[in-house]
PDB file of N, CA and C in Angstrom:
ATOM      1  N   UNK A   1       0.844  -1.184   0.000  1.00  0.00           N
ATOM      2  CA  UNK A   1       0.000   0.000   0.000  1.00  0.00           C
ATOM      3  C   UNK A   1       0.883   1.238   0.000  1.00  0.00           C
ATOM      4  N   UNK A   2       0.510   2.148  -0.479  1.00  0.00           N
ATOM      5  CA  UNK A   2       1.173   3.546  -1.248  1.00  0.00           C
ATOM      6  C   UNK A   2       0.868   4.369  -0.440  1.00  0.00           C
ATOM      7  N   UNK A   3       1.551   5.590   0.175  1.00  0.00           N
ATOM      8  CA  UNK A   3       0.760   6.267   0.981  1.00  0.00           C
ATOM      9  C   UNK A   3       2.079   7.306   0.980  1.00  0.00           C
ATOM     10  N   UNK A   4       1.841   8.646   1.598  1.00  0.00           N
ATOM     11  CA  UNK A   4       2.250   9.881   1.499  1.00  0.00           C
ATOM     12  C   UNK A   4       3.704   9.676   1.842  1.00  0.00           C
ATOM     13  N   UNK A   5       4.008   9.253   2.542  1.00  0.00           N
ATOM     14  CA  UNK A   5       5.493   9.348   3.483  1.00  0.00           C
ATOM     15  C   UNK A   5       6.308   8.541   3.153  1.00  0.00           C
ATOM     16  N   UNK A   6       5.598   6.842   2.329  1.00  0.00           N
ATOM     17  CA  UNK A   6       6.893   6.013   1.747  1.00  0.00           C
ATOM     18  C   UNK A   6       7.006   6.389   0.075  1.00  0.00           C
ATOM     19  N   UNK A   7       8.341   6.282   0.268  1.00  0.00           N
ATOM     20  CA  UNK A   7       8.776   6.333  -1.185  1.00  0.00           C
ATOM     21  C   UNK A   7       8.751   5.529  -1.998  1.00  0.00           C
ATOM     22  N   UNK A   8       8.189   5.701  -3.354  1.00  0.00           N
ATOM     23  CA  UNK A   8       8.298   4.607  -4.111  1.00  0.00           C
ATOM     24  C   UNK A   8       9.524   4.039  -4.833  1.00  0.00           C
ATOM     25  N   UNK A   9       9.256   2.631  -4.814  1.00  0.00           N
ATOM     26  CA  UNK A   9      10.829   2.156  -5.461  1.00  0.00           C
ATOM     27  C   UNK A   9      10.370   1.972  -7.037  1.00  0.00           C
ATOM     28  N   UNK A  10      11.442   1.276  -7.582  1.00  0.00           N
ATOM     29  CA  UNK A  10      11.155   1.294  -9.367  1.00  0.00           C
ATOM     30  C   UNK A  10      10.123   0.472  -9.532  1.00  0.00           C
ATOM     31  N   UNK A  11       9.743  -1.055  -8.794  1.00  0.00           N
ATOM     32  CA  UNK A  11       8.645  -1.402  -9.209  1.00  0.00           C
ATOM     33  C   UNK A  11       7.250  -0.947  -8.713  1.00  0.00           C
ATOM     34  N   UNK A  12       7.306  -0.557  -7.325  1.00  0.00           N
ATOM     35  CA  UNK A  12       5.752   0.163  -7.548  1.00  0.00           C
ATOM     36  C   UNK A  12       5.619   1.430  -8.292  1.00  0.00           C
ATOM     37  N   UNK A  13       6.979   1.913  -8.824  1.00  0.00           N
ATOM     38  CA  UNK A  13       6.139   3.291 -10.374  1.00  0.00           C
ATOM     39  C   UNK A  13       6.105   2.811 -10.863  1.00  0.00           C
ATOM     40  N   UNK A  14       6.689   1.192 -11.519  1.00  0.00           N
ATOM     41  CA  UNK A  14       6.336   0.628 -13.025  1.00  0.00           C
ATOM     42  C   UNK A  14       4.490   0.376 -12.736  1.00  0.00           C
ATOM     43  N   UNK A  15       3.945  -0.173 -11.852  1.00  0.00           N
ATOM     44  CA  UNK A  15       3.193  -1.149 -11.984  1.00  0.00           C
ATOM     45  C   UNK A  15       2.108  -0.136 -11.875  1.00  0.00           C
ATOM     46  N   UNK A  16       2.242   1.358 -10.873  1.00  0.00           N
ATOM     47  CA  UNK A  16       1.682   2.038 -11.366  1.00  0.00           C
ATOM     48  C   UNK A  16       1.073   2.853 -12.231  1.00  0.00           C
ATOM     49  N   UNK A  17       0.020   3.531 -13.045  1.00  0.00           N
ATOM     50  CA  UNK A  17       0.251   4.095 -14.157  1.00  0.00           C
ATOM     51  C   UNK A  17       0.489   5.850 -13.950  1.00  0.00           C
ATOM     52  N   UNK A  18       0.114   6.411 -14.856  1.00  0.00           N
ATOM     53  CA  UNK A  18       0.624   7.765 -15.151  1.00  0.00           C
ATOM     54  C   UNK A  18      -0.421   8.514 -14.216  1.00  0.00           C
ATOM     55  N   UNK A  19      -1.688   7.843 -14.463  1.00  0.00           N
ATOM     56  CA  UNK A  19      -2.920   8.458 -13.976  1.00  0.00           C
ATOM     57  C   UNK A  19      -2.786   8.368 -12.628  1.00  0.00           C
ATOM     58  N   UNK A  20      -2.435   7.139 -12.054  1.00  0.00           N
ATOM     59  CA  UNK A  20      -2.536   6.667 -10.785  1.00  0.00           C
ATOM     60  C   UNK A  20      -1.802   7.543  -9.760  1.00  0.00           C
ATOM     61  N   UNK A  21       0.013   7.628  -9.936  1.00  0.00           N
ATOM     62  CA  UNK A  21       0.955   8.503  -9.610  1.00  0.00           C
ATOM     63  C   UNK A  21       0.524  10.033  -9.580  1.00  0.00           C
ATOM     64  N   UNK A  22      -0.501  10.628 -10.947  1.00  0.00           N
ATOM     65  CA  UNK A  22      -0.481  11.919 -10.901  1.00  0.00           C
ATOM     66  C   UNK A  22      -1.565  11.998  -9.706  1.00  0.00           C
ATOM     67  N   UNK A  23      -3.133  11.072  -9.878  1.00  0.00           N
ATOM     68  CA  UNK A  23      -4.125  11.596  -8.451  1.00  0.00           C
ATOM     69  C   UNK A  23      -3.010  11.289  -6.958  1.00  0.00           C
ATOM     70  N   UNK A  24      -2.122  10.180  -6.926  1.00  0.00           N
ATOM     71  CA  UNK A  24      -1.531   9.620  -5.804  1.00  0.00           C
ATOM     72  C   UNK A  24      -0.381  11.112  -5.122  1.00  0.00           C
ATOM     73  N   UNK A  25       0.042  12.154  -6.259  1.00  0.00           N
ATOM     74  CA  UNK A  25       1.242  13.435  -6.637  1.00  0.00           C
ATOM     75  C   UNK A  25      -0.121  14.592  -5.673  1.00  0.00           C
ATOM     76  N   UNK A  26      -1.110  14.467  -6.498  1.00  0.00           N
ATOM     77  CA  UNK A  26      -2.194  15.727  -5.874  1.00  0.00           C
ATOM     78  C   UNK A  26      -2.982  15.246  -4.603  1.00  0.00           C
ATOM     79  N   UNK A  27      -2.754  14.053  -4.028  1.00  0.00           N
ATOM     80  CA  UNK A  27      -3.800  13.496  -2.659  1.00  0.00           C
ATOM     81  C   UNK A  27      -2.600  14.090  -2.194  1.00  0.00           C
ATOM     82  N   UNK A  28      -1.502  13.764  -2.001  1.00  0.00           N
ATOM     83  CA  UNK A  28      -0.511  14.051  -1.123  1.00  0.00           C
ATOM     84  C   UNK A  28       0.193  15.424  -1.124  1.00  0.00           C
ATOM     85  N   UNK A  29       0.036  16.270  -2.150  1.00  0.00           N
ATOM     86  CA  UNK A  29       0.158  17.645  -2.112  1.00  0.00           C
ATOM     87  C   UNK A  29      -0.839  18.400  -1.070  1.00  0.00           C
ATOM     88  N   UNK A  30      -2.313  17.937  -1.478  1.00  0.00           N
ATOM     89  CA  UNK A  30      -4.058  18.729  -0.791  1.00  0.00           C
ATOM     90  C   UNK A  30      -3.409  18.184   0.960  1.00  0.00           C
ATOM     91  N   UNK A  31      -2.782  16.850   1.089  1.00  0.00           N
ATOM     92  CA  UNK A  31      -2.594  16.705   2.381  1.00  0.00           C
ATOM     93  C   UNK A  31      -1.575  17.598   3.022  1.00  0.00           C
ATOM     94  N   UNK A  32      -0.526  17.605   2.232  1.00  0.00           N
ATOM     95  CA  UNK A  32       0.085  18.384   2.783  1.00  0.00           C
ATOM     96  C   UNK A  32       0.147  20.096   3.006  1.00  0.00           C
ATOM     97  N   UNK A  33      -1.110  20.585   2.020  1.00  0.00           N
ATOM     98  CA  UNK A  33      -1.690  21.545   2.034  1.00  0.00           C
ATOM     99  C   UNK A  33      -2.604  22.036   3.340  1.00  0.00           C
ATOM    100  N   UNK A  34      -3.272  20.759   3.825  1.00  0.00           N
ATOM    101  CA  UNK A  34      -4.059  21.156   4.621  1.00  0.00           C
ATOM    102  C   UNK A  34      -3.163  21.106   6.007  1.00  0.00           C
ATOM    103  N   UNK A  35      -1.888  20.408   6.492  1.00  0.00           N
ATOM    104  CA  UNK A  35      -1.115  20.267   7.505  1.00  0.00           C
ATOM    105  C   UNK A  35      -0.932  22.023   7.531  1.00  0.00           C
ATOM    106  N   UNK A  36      -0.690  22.257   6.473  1.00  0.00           N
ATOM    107  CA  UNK A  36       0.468  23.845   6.611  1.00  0.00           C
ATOM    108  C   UNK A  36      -0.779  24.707   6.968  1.00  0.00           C
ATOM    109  N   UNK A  37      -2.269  24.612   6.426  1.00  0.00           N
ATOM    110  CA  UNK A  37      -3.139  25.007   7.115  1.00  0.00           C
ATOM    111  C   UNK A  37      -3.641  25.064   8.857  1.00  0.00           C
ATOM    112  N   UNK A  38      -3.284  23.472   8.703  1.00  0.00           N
ATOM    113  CA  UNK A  38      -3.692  23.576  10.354  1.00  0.00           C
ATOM    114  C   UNK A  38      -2.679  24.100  11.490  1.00  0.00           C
ATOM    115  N   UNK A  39      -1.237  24.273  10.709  1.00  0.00           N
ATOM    116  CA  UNK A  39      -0.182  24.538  11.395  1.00  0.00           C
ATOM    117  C   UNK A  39      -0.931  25.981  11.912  1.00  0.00           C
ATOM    118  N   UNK A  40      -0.683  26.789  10.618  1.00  0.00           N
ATOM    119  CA  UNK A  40      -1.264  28.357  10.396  1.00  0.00           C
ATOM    120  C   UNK A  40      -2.264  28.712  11.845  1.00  0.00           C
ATOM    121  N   UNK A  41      -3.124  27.984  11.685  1.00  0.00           N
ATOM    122  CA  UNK A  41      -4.720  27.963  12.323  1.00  0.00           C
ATOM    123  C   UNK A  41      -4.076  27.663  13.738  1.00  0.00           C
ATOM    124  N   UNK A  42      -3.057  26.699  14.184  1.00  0.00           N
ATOM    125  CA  UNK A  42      -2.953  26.599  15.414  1.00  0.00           C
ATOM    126  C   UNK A  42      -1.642  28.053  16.474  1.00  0.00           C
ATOM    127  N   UNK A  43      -0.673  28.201  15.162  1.00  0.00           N
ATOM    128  CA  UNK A  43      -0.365  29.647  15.172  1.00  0.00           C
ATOM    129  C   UNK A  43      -1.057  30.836  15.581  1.00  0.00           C
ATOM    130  N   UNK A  44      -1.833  30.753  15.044  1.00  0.00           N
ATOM    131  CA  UNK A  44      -2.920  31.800  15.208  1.00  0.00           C
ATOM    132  C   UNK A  44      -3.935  31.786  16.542  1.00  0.00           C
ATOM    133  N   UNK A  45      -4.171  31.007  16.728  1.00  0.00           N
ATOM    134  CA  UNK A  45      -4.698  30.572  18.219  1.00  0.00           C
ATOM    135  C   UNK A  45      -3.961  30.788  19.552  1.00  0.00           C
ATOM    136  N   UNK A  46      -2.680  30.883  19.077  1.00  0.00           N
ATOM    137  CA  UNK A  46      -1.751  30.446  20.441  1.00  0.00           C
ATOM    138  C   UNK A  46      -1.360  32.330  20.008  1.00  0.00           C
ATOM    139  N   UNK A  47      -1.658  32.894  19.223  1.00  0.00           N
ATOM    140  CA  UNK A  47      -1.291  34.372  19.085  1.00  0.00           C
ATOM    141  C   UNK A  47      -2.318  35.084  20.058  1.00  0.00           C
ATOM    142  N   UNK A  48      -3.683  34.607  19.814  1.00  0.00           N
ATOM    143  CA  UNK A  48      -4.991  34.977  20.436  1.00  0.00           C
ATOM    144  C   UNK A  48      -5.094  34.441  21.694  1.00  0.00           C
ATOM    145  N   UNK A  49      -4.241  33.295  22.182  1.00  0.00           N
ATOM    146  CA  UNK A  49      -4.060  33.209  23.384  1.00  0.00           C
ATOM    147  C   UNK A  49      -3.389  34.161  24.377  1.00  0.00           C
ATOM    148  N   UNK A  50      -1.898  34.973  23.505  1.00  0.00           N
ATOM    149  CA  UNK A  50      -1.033  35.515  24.038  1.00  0.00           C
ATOM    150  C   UNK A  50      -1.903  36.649  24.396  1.00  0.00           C
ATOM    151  N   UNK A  51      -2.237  37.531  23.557  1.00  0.00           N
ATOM    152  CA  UNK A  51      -2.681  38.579  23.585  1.00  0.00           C
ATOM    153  C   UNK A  51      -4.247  38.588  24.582  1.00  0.00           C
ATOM    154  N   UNK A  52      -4.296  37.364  24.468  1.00  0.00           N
ATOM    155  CA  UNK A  52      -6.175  37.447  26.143  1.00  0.00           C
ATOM    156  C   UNK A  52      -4.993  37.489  27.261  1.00  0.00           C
ATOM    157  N   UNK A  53      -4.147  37.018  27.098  1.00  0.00           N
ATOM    158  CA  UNK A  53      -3.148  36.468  28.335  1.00  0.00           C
ATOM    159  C   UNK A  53      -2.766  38.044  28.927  1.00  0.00           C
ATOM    160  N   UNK A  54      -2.198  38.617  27.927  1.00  0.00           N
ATOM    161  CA  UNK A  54      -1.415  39.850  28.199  1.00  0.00           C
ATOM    162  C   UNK A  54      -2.419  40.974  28.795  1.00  0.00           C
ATOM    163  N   UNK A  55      -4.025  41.194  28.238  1.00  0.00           N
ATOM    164  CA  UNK A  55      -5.038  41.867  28.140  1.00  0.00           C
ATOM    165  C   UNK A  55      -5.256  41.703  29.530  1.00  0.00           C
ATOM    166  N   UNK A  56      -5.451  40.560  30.327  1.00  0.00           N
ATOM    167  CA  UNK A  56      -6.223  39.987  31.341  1.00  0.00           C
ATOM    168  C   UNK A  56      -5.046  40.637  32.166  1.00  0.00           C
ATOM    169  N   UNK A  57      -3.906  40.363  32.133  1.00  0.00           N
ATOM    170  CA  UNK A  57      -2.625  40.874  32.835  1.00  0.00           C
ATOM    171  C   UNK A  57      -2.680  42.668  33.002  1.00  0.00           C
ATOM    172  N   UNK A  58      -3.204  42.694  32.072  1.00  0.00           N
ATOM    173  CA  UNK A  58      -3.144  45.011  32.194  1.00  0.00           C
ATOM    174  C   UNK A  58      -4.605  45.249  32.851  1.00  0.00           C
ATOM    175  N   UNK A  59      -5.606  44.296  32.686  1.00  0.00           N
ATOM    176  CA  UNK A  59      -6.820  45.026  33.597  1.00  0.00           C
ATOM    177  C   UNK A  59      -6.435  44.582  35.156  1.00  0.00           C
ATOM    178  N   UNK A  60      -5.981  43.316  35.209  1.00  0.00           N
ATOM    179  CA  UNK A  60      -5.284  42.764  36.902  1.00  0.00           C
ATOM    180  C   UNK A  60      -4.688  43.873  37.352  1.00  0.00           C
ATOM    181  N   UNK A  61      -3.388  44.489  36.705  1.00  0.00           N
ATOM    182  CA  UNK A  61      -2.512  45.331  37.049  1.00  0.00           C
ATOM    183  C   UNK A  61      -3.459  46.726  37.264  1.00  0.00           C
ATOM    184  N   UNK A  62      -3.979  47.158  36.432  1.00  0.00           N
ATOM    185  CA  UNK A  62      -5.057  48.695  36.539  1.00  0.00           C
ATOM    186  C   UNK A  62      -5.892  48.296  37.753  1.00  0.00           C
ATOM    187  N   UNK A  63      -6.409  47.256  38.111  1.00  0.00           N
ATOM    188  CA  UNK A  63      -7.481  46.858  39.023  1.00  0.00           C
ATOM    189  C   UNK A  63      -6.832  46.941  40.778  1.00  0.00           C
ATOM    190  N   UNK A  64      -5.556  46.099  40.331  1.00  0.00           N
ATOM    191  CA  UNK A  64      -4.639  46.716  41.750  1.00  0.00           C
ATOM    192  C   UNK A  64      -3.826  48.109  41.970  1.00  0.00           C
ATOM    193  N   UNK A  65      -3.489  48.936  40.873  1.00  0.00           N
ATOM    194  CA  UNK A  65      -3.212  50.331  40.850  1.00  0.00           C
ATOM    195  C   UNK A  65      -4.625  51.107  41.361  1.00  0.00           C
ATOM    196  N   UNK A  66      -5.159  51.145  41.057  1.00  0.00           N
ATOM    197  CA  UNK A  66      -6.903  51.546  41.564  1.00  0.00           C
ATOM    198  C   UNK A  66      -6.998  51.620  42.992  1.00  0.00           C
ATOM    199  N   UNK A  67      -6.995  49.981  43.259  1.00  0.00           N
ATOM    200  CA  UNK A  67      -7.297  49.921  44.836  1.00  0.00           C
ATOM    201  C   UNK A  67      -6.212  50.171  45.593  1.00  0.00           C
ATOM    202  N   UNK A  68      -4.792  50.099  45.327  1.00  0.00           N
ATOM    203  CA  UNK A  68      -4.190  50.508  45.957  1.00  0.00           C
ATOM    204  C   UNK A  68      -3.892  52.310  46.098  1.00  0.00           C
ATOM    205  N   UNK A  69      -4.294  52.705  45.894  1.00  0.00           N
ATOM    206  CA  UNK A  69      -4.096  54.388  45.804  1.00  0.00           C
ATOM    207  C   UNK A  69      -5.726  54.516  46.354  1.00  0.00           C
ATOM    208  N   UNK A  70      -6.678  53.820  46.338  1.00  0.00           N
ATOM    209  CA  UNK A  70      -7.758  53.604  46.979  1.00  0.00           C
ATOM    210  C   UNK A  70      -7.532  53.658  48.496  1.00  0.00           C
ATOM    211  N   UNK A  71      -6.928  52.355  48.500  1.00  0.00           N
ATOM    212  CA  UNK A  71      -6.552  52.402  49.722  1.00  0.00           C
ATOM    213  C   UNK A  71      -5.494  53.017  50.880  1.00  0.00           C
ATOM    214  N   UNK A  72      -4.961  53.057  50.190  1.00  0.00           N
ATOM    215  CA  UNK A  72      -3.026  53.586  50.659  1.00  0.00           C
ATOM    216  C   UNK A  72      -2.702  54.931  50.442  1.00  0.00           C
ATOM    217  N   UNK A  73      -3.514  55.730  49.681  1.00  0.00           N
ATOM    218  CA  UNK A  73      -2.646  56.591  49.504  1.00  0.00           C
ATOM    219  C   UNK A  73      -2.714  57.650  50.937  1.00  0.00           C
ATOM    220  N   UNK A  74      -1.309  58.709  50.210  1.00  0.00           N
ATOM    221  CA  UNK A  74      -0.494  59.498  51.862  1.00  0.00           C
ATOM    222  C   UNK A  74      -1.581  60.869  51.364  1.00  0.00           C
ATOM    223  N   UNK A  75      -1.497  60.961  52.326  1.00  0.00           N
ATOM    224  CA  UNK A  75      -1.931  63.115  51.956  1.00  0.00           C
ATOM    225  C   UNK A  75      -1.673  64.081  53.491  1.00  0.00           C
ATOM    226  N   UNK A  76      -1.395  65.185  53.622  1.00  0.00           N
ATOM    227  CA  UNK A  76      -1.288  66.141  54.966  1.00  0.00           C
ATOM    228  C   UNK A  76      -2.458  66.003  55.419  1.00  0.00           C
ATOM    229  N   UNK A  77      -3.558  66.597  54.542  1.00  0.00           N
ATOM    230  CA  UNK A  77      -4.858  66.291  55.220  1.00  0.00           C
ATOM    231  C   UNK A  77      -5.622  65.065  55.172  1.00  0.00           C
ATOM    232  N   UNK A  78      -5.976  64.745  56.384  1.00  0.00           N
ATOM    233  CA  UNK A  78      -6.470  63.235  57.033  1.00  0.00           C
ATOM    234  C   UNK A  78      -7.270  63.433  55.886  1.00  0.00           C
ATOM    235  N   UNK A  79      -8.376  63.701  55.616  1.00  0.00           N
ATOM    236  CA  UNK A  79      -9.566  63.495  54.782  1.00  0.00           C
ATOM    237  C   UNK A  79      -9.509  63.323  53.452  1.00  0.00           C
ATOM    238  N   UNK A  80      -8.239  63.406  52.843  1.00  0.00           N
ATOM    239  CA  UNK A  80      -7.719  63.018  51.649  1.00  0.00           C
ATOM    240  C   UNK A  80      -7.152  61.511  51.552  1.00  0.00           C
ATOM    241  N   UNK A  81      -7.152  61.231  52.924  1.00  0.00           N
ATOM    242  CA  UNK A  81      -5.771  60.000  52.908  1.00  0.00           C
ATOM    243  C   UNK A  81      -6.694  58.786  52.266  1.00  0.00           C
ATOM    244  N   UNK A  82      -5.871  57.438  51.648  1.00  0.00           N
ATOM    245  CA  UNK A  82      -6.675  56.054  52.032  1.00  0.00           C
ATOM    246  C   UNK A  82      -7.610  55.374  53.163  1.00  0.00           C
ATOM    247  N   UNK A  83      -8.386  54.431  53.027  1.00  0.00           N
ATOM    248  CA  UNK A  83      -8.970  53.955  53.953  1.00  0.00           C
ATOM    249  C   UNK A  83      -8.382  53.487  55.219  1.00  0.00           C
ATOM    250  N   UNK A  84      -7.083  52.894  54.682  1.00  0.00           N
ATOM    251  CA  UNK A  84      -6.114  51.987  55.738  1.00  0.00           C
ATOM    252  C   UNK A  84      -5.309  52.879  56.563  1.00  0.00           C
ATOM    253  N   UNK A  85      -4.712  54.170  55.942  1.00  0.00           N
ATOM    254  CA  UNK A  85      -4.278  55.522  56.569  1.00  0.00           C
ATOM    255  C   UNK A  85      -5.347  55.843  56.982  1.00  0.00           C
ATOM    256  N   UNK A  86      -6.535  56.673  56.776  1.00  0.00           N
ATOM    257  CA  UNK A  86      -7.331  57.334  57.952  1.00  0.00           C
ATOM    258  C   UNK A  86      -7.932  55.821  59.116  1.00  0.00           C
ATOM    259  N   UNK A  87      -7.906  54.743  59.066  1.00  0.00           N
ATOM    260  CA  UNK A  87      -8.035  53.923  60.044  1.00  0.00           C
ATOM    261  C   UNK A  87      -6.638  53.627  61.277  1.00  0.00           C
ATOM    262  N   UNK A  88      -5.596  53.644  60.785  1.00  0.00           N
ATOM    263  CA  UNK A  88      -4.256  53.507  61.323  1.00  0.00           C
ATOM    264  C   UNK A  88      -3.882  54.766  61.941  1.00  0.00           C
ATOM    265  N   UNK A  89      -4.178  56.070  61.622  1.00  0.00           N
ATOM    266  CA  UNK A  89      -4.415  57.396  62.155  1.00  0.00           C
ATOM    267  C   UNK A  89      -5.062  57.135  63.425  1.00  0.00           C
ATOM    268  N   UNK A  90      -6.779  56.665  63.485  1.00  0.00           N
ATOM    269  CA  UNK A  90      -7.398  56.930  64.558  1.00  0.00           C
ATOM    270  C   UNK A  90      -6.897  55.694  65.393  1.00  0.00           C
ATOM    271  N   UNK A  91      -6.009  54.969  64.834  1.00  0.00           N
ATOM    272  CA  UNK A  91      -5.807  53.852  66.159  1.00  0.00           C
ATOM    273  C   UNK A  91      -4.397  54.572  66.815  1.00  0.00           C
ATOM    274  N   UNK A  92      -3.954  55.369  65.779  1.00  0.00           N
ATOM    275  CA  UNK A  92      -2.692  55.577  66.752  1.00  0.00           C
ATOM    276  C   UNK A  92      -3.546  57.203  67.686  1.00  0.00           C
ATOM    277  N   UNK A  93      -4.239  57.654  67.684  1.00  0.00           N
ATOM    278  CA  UNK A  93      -4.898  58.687  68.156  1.00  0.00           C
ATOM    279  C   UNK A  93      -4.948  57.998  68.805  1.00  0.00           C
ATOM    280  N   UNK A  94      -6.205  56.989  69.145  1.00  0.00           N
ATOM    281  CA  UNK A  94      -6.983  56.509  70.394  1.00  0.00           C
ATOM    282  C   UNK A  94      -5.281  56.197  71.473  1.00  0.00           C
ATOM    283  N   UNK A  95      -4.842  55.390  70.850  1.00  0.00           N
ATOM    284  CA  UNK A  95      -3.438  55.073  71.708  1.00  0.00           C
ATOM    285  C   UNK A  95      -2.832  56.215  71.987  1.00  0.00           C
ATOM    286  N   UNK A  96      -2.646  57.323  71.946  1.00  0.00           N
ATOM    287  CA  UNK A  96      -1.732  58.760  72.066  1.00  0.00           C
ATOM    288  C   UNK A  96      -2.883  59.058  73.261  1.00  0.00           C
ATOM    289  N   UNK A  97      -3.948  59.126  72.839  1.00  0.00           N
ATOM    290  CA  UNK A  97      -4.948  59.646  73.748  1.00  0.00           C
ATOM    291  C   UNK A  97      -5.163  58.751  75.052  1.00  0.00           C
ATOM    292  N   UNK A  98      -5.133  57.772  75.148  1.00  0.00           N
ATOM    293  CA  UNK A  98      -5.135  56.610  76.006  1.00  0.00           C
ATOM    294  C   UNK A  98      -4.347  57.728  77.514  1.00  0.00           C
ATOM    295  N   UNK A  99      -5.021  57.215  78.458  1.00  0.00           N
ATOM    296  CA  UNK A  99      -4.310  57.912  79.737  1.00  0.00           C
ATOM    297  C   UNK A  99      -3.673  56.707  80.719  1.00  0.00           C
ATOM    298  N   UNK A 100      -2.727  56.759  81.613  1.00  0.00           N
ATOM    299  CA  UNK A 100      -2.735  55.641  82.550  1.00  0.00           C
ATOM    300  C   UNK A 100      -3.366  55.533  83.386  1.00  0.00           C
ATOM    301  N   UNK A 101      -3.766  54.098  83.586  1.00  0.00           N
ATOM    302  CA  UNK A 101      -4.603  54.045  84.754  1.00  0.00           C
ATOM    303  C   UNK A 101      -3.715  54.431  86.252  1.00  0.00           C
ATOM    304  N   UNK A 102      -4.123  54.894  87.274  1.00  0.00           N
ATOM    305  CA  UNK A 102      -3.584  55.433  88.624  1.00  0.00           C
ATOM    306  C   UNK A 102      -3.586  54.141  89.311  1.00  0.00           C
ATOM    307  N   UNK A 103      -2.673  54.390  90.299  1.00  0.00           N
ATOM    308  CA  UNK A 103      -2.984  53.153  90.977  1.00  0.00           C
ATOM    309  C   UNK A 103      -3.379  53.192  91.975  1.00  0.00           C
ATOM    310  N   UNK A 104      -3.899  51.981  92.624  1.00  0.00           N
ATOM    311  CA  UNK A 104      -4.950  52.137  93.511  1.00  0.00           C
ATOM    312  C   UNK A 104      -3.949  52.283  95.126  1.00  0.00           C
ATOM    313  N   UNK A 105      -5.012  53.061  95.606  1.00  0.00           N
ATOM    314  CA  UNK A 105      -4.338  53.990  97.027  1.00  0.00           C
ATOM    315  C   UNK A 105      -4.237  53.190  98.077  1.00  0.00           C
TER     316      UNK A 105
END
């Protein structure tokens, strides 16, 4: 049996004919036509992979630039600051403010 990848020796082209060799020349061309296709097609996929990959990576990154300046950021005036700064403010207040207890007489 004849097939794309073995080579023919002198007696299977004799025994073959002209007709046979030329459809046997174009099955194995269309096949190998369609490989370089699917190569292409899987190229192309793994391009459209990169680029969701990279996309998903810059909204992650914008999404934690956001909340972090959300949260964190410095300012002079308290009422400008982040959530985690004006909370860390009033704990160190309450503690500054804190008095000692006296001891008992």
């Amino acid at each position: 049996m004849l097939s794309c990848n073995s080579p023919l020796n002198n007696r299977e082209s004799t025994d073959l004919g002209q007709r046979e060799l030329f459809y046997l020349s174009k099955y194995c061309e269309a096949k190998s036509m369609t490989a370089v296709k699917d190569l292409k097609a899987k190229k192309k996929q793994s391009g459209q992979l990169v680029f969701e990959y990279i996309l998903l990576l810059l909204v992650a990154l914008s999404m934690a630039t956001i909340m972090r300046n959300t949260l964190t950021a410095t300012s002079n005036d308290p009422s400008d600051s982040g959530l985690i700064i004006r909370m860390w403010r009033g704990v160190v207040q309450v503690i500054g403010n804190d008095r000692p207890v006296d001891p008992a007489p």
